[in-house]
Protein backbone atom coordinates (compact mmCIF):
# COMPACT_ATOMS: atom_id res chain seq x y z
CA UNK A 1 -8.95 23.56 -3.63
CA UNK A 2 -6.50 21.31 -5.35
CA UNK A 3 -6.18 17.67 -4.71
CA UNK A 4 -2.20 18.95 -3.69
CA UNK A 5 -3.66 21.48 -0.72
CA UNK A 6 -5.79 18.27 0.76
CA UNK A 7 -2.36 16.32 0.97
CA UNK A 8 -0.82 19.35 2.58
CA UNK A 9 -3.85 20.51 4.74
CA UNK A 10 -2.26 20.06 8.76
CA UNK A 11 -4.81 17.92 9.57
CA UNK A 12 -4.85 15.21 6.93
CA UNK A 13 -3.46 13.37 9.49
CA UNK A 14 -7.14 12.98 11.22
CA UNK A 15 -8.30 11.20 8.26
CA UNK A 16 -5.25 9.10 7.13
CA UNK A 17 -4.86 7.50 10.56
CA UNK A 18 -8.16 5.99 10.96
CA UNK A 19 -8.22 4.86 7.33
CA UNK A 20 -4.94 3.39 7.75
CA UNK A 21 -6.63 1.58 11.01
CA UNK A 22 -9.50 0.59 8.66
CA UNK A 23 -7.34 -0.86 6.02
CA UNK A 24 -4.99 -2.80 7.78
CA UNK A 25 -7.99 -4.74 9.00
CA UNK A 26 -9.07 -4.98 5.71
CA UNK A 27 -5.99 -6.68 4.57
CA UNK A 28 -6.09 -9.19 7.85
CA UNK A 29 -9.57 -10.45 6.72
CA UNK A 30 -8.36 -10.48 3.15
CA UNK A 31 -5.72 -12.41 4.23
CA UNK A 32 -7.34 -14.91 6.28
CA UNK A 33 -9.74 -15.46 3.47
CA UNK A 34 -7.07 -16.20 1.01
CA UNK A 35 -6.01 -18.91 3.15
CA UNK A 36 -8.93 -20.96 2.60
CA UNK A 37 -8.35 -20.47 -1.44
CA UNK A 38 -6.71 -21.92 -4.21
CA UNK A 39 -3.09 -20.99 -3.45
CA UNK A 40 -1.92 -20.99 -7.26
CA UNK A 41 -5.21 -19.55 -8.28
CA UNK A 42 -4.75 -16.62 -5.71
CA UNK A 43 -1.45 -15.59 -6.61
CA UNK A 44 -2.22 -12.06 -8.49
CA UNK A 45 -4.49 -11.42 -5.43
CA UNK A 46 -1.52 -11.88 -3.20
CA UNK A 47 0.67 -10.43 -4.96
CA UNK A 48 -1.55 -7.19 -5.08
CA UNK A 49 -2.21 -7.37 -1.73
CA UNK A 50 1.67 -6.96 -1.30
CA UNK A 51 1.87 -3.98 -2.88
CA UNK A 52 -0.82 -2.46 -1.44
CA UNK A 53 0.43 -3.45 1.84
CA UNK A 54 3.71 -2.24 1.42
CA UNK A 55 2.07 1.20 0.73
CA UNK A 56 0.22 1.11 3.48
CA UNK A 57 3.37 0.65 5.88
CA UNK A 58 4.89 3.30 3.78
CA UNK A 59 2.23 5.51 4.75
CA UNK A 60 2.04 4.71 8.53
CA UNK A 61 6.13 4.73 8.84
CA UNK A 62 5.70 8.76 7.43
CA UNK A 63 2.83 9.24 10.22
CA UNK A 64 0.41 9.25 7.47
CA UNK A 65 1.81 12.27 5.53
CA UNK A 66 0.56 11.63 2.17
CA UNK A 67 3.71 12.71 -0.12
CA UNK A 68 3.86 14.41 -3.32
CA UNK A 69 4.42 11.70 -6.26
CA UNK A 70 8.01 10.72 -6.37
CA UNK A 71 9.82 12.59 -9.76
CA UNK A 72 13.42 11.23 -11.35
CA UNK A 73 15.01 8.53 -9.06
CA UNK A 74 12.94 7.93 -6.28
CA UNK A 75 9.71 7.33 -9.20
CA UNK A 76 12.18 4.55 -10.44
CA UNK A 77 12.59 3.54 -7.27
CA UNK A 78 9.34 3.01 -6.36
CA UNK A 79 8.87 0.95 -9.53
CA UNK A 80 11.46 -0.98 -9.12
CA UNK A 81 10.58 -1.82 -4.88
CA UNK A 82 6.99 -3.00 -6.51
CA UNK A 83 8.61 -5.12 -9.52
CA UNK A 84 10.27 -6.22 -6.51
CA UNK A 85 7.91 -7.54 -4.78
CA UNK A 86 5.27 -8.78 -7.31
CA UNK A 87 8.24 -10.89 -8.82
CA UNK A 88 8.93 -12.57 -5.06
CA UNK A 89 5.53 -13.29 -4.07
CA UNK A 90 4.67 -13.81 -7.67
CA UNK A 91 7.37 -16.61 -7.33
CA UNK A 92 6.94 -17.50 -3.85
């Protein structure tokens, strides 16, 4: 079994789901605990958490189907939608 056929196995979706649940709690908590830091001294950490958010939505907006990595111009656009946002809440 490849890492590929676990993407593609019908019920990933029973896993994904619940993590996704898991996670987006995670990134509340994270969130709230930021507030209470140093906001200049938790930039990269926001700006991270950005990213990792916007995957996340990714991920629940495709109903948790875990997609092949992108190849030619949607890899470049992926690259450029984090550059994206890393430079505006890098700024922000």
């Amino acid at each position: 079994t490849t890492p590929l056929d676990v993407l593609r196995h019908p019920f990933i979706t029973r896993v994904t789901a619940p993590l996704g649940a898991l996670a987006t709690q995670a990134f509340a908590e994270a969130e709230a605990a930021l507030a209470a830091c140093d906001s200049k001294a938790m930039r990269p950490a926001k700006v991270m958490m950005r990213v990792y958010r916007h995957t996340l939505e990714r991920l629940r907006t495709n109903h948790w189907r875990i997609t092949p990595p992108a190849k030619g111009f949607a890899k470049v656009r992926q690259r450029a939608e984090k550059l994206a946002l890393a430079l505006y809440y890098g700024l922000v």
